[in-house]
Protein backbone atom coordinates (compact mmCIF):
# COMPACT_ATOMS: atom_id res chain seq x y z
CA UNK A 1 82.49 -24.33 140.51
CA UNK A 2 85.69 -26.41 139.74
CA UNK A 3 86.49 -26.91 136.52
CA UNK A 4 86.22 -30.37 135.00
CA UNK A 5 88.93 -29.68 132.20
CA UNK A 6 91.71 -27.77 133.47
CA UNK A 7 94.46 -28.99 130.36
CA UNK A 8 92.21 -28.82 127.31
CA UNK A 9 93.79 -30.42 125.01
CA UNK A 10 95.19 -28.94 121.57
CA UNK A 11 92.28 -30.48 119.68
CA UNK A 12 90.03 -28.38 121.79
CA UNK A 13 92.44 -25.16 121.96
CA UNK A 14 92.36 -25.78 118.05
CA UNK A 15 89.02 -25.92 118.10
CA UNK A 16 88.48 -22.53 119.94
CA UNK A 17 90.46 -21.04 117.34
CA UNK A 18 88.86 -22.08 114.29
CA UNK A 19 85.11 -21.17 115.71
CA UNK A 20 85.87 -17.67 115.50
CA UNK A 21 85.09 -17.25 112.08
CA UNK A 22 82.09 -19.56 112.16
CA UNK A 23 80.57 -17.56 115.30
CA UNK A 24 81.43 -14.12 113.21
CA UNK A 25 79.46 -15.84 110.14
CA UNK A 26 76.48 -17.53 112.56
CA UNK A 27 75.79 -14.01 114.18
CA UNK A 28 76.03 -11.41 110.81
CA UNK A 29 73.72 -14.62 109.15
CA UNK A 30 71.14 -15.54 111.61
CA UNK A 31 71.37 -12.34 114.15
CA UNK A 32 73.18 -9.76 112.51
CA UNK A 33 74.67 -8.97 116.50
CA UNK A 34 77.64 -6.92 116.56
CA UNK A 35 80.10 -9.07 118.94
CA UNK A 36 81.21 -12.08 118.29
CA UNK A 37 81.95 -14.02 121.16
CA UNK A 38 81.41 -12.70 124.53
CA UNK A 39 79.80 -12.94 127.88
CA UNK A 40 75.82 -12.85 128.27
CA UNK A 41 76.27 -9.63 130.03
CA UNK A 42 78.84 -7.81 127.98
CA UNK A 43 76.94 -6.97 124.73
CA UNK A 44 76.70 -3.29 123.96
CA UNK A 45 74.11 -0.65 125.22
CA UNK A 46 71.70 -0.50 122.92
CA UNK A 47 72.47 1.54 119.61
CA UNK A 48 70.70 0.43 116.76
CA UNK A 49 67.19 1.68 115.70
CA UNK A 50 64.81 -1.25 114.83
CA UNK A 51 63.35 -0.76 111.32
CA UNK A 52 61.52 -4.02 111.36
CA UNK A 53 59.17 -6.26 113.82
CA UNK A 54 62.11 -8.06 115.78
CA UNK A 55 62.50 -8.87 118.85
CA UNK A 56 65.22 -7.71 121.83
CA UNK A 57 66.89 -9.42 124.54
CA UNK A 58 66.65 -7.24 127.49
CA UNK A 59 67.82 -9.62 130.22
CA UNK A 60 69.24 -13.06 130.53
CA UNK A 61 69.65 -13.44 134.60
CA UNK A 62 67.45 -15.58 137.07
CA UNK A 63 65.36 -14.06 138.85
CA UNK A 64 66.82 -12.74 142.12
CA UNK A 65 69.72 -11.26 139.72
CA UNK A 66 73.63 -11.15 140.06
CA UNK A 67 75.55 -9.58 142.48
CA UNK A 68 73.07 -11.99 144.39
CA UNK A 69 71.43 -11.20 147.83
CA UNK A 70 73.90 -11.70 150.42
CA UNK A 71 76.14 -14.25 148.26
CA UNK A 72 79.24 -14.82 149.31
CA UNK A 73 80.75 -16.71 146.93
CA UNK A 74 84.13 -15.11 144.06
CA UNK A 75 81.05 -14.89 141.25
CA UNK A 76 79.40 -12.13 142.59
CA UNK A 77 82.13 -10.68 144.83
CA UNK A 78 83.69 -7.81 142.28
CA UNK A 79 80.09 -7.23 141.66
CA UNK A 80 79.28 -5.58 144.71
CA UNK A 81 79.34 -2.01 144.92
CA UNK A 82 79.98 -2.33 140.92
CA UNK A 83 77.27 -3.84 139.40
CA UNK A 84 77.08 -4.88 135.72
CA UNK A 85 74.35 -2.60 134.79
CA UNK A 86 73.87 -5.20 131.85
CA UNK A 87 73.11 -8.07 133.62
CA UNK A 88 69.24 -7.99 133.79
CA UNK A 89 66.50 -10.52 134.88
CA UNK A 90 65.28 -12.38 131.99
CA UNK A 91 62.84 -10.73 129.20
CA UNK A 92 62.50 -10.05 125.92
CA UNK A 93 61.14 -7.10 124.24
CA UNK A 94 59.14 -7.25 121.09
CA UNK A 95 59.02 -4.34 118.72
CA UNK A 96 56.86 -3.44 115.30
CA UNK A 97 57.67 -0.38 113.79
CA UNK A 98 55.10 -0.45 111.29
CA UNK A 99 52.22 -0.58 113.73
CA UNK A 100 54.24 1.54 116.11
CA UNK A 101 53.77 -0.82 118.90
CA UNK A 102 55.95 -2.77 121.69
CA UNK A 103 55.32 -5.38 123.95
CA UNK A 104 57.09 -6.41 127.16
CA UNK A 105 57.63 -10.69 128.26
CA UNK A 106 58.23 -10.55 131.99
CA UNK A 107 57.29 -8.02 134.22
CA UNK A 108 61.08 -8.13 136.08
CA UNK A 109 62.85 -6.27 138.99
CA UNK A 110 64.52 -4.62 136.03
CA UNK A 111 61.59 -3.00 134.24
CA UNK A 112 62.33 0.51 134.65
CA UNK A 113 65.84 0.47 132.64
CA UNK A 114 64.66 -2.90 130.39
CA UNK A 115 61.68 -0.25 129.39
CA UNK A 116 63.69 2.62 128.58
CA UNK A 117 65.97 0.31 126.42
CA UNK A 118 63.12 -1.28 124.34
CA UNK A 119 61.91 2.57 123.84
CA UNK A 120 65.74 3.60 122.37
CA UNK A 121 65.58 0.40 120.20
CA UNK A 122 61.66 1.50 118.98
CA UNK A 123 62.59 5.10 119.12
CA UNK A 124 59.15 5.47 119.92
CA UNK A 125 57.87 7.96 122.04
CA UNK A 126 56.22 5.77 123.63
CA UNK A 127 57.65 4.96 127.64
CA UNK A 128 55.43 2.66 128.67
CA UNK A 129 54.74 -1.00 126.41
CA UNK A 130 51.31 -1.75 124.30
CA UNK A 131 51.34 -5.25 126.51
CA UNK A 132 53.16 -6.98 129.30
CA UNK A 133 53.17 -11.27 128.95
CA UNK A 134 53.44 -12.53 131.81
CA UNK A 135 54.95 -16.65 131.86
CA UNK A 136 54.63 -16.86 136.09
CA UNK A 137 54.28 -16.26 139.97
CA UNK A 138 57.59 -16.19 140.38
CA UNK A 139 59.89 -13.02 141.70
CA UNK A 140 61.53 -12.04 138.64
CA UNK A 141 58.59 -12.38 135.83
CA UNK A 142 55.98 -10.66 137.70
CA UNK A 143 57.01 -8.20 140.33
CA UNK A 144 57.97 -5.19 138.28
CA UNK A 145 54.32 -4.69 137.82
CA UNK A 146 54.80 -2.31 140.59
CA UNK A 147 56.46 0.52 138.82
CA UNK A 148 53.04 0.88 137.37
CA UNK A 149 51.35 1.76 140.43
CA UNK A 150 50.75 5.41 141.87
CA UNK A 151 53.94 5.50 143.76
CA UNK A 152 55.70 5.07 140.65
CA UNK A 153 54.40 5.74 136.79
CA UNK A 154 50.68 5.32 137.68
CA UNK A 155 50.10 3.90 134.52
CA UNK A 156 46.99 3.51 132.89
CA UNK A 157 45.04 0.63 131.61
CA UNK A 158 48.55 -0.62 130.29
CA UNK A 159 47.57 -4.60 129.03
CA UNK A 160 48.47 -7.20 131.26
CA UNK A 161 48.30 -10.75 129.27
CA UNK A 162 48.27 -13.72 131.92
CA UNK A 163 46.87 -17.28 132.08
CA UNK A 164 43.41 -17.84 134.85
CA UNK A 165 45.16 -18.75 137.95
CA UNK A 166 48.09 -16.14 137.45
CA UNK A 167 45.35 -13.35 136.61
CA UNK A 168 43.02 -14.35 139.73
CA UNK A 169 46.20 -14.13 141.79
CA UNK A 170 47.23 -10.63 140.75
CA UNK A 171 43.44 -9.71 141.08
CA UNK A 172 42.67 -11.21 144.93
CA UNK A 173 46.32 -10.36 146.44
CA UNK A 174 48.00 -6.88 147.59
CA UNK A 175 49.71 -5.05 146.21
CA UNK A 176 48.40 -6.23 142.44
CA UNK A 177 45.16 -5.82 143.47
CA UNK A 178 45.35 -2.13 143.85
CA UNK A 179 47.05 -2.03 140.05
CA UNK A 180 43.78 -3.30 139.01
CA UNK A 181 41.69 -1.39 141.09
CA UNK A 182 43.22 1.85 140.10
CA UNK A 183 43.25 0.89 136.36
CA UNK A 184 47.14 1.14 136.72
CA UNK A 185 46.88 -2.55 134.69
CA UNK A 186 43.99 -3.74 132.67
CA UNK A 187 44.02 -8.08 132.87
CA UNK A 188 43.64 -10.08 129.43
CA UNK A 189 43.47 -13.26 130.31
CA UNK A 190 45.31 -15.78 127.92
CA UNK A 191 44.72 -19.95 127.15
CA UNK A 192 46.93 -22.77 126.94
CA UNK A 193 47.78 -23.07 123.08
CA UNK A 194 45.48 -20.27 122.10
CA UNK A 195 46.71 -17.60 119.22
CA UNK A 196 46.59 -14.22 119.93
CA UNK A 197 46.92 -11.57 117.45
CA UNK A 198 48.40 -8.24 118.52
CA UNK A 199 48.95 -6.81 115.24
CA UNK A 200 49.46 -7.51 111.32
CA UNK A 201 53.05 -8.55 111.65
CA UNK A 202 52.88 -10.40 115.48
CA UNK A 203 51.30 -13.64 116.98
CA UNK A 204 51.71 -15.15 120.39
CA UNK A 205 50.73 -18.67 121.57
CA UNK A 206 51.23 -19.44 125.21
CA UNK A 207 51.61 -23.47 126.53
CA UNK A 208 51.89 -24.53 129.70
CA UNK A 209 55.14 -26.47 131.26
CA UNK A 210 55.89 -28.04 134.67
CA UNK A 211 57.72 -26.02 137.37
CA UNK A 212 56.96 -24.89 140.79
CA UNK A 213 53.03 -23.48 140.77
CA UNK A 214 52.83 -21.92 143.85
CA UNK A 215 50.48 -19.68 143.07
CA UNK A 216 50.19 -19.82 139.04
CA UNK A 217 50.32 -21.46 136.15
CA UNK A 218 53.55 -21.57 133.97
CA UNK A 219 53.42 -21.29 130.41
CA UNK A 220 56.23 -20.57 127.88
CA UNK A 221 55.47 -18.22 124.53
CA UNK A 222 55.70 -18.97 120.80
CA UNK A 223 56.23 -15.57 119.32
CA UNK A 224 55.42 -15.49 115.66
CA UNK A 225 56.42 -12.23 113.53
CA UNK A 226 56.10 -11.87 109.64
CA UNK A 227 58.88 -14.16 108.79
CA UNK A 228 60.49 -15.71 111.65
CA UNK A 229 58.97 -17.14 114.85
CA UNK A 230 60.80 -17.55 118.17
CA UNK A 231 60.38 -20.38 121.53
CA UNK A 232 60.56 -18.88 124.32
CA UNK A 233 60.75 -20.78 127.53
CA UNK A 234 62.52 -19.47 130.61
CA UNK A 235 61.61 -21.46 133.24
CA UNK A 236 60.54 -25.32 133.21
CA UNK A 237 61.22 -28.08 135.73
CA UNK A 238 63.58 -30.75 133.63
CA UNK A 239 62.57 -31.35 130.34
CA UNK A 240 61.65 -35.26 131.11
CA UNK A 241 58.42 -34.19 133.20
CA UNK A 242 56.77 -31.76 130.17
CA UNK A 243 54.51 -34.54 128.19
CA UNK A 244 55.98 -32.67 124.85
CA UNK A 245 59.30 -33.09 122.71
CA UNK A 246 61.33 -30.46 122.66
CA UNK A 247 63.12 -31.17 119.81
CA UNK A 248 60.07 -31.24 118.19
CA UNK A 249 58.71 -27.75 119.53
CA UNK A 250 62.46 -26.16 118.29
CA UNK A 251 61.97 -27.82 115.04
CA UNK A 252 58.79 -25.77 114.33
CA UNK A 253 60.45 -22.42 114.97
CA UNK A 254 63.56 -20.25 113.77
CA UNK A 255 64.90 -19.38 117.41
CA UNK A 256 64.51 -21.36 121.06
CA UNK A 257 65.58 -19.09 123.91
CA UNK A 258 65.46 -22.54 126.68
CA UNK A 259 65.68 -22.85 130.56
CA UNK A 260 69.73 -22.57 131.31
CA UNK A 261 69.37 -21.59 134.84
CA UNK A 262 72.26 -24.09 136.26
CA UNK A 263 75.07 -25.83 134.35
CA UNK A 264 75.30 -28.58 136.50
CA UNK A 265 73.99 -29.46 140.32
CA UNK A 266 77.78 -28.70 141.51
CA UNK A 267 77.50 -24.94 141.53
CA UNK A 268 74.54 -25.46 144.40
CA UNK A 269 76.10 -25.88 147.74
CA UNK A 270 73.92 -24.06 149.95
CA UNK A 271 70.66 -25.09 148.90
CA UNK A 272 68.78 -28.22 147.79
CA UNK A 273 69.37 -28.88 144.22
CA UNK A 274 65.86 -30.70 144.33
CA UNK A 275 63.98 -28.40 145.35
CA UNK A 276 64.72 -25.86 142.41
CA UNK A 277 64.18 -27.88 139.57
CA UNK A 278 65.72 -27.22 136.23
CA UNK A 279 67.35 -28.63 132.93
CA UNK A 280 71.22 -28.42 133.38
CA UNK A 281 72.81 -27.30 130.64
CA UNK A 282 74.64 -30.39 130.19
CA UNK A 283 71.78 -32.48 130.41
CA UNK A 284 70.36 -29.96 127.75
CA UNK A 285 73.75 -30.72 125.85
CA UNK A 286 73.34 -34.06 126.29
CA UNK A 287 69.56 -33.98 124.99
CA UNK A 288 70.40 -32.25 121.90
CA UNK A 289 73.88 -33.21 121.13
CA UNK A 290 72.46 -35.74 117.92
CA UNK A 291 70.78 -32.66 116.50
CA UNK A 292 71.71 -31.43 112.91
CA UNK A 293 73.68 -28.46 113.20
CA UNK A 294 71.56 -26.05 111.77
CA UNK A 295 68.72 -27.08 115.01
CA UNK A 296 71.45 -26.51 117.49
CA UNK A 297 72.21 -23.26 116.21
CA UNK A 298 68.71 -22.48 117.13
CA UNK A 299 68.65 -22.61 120.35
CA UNK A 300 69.81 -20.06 122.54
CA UNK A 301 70.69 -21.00 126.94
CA UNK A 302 68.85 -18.01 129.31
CA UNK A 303 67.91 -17.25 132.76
CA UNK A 304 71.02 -18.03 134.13
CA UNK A 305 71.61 -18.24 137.87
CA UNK A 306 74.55 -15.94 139.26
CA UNK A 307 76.60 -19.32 140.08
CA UNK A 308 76.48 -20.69 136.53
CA UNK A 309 79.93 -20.33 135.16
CA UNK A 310 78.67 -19.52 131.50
CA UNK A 311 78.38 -16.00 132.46
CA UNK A 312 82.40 -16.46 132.99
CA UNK A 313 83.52 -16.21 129.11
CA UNK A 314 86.78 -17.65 130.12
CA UNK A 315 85.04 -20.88 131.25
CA UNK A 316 85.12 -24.39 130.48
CA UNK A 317 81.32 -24.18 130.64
CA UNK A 318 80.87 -21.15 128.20
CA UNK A 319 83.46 -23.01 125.91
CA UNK A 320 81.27 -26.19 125.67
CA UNK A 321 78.16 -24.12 124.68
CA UNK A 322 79.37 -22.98 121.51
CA UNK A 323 82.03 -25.83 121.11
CA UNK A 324 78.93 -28.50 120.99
CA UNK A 325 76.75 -25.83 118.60
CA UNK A 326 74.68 -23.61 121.05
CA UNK A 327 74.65 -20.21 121.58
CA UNK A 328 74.07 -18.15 124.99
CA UNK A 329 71.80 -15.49 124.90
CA UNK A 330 73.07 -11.99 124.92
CA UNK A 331 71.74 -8.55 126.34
CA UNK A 332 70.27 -6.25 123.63
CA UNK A 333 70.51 -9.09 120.81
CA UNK A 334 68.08 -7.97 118.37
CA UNK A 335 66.92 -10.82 115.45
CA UNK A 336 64.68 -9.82 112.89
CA UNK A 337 61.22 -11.44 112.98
């Protein structure tokens, strides 16, 4: 993607300079993460032991991943036959100590090392989640449900929490049908705006949102622990189409991990920007930009496609993130919940 501000001016370089501090301060206060600024792939392997219910970031790419299937393009080039073995398909890991439980959102391409990860931050003996949430049909939130079949971990009764249409397709479709046949996977099925209790520190509440429903519903999660609750919405067609304010929705919670999968509709090329539907994140900007600070600081861009130049921390793109308030979310960012 070209840059659309190639001379930033010295307003904006002093700008860059004086947010170091507040970044350093925004992270110890509200995440307690130990970089301060840096790509959404170049956090730390995971080190820390969680004492407390909190939740983990254990991926923050789209679906099909980056190095990308047969890209071409400079952003995944040094990739290839290198790979970033922190850059992960989207999910979040949720961990409570106290009830010695763990519980998986999205079911990715990446399950087997996002699993072992959310076991070193539990340091639970435990390899296998309490419960998988599943938001979609889509490749990179479902499809890792294979590694719990009998060519793999042949898992047994591990929860599977998905909405009707999402839970009929797993049920009536090879391969997922033989999960559930074997008793590899044992369905819950889950209700628009319906609270479910998993234990005495953690709450869930999935809602539905627009996108492309092939063959499922989409919802997005409100995950509610002891003290802090979190919005989590990875995929969503643009925010204009969902019959419910945003604003609003962040308002109500301490964290909003949000649909970031393009910055703009110039890093598409190859492909129909229609037909994949998302916010930009500088219509997102643009959206939020008359928040108070404190509500921007909230929300944190994910499931970013391998073209969007945020994942470049020298960028004019990841600049105007945290320039205009936001954060980007980062691989193995615990926060307290």
């Amino acid at each position: 993607m070209e840059k659309k501000n190639p001379s930033p001016s010295m307003e904006l370089s002093y700008l860059r300079m004086m947010k170091l501090p507040l970044l350093f301060l925004s992270f110890i206060l509200h995440i307690g993460c130990n970089n301060i600024k840096t790509s959404p792939d170049q956090k730390d392997k995971p080190a820390t032991l969680v004492s407390e219910t909190s939740l983990v970031v254990l991926g923050t790419i789209q679906d099909a991943g980056s190095p990308h299937i047969a890209c071409k393009k400079a952003c995944c080039a040094p990739l290839f036959g290198k790979p970033n073995s922190l850059r992960k398909v989207v999910s979040l890991g949720v961990v409570d100590p106290q009830n010695d439980i763990s519980f998986l959102f999205e079911a990715t391409p990446d399950i087997t090392s996002q699993l072992k990860s959310l076991k070193q931050f539990s340091n639970s003996e435990k390899e296998l989640p309490d419960g998988i949430f599943l938001s979609h049909a889509h490749i990179g939130h479902y499809t890792g449900l294979m590694y719990l079949g009998k060519e793999a971990t042949n898992a047994s009764q591990v929860p599977v929490y998905a909405m009707p249409r999402m839970k009929t397709f797993l049920e009536n479709n090879g391969p997922w049908s033989q999960l559930v046949s074997s008793n590899n996977i044992a369905l819950n099925e889950i209700e628009d705006q319906k609270e479910i209790t998993l234990s005495s520190n953690l709450k869930v509440i999935p809602f539905s949102v627009p996108h492309r429903d092939e063959f499922s519903e989409t919802v997005g999660f409100k995950i509610i622990g002891p003290k802090k609750s979190v919005l989590f919405i990875p995929d969503i067609d643009k925010w204009e189409k969902w019959g419910t304010d945003i604003s609003e929705l962040i308002s109500q919670v301490d964290y909003a991990f949000v649909d970031a999968t393009f910055f703009d509709g110039d890093e598409i090329n190859s492909r129909d920007i229609s037909e994949i539907p998302h916010p930009f994140i500088i219509e997102s900007l643009a959206l939020f930009k008359r928040l108070p600070a404190e509500e921007k600081q909230k929300i944190h861009f994910i499931h970013f496609n391998h073209t969007n130049p945020v994942l470049n921390p020298e960028s004019d793109a990841f600049e105007a993130v945290y320039e205009n308030g936001f954060n980007l979310a980062q691989i193995h960012m615990v926060i307290p919940l």
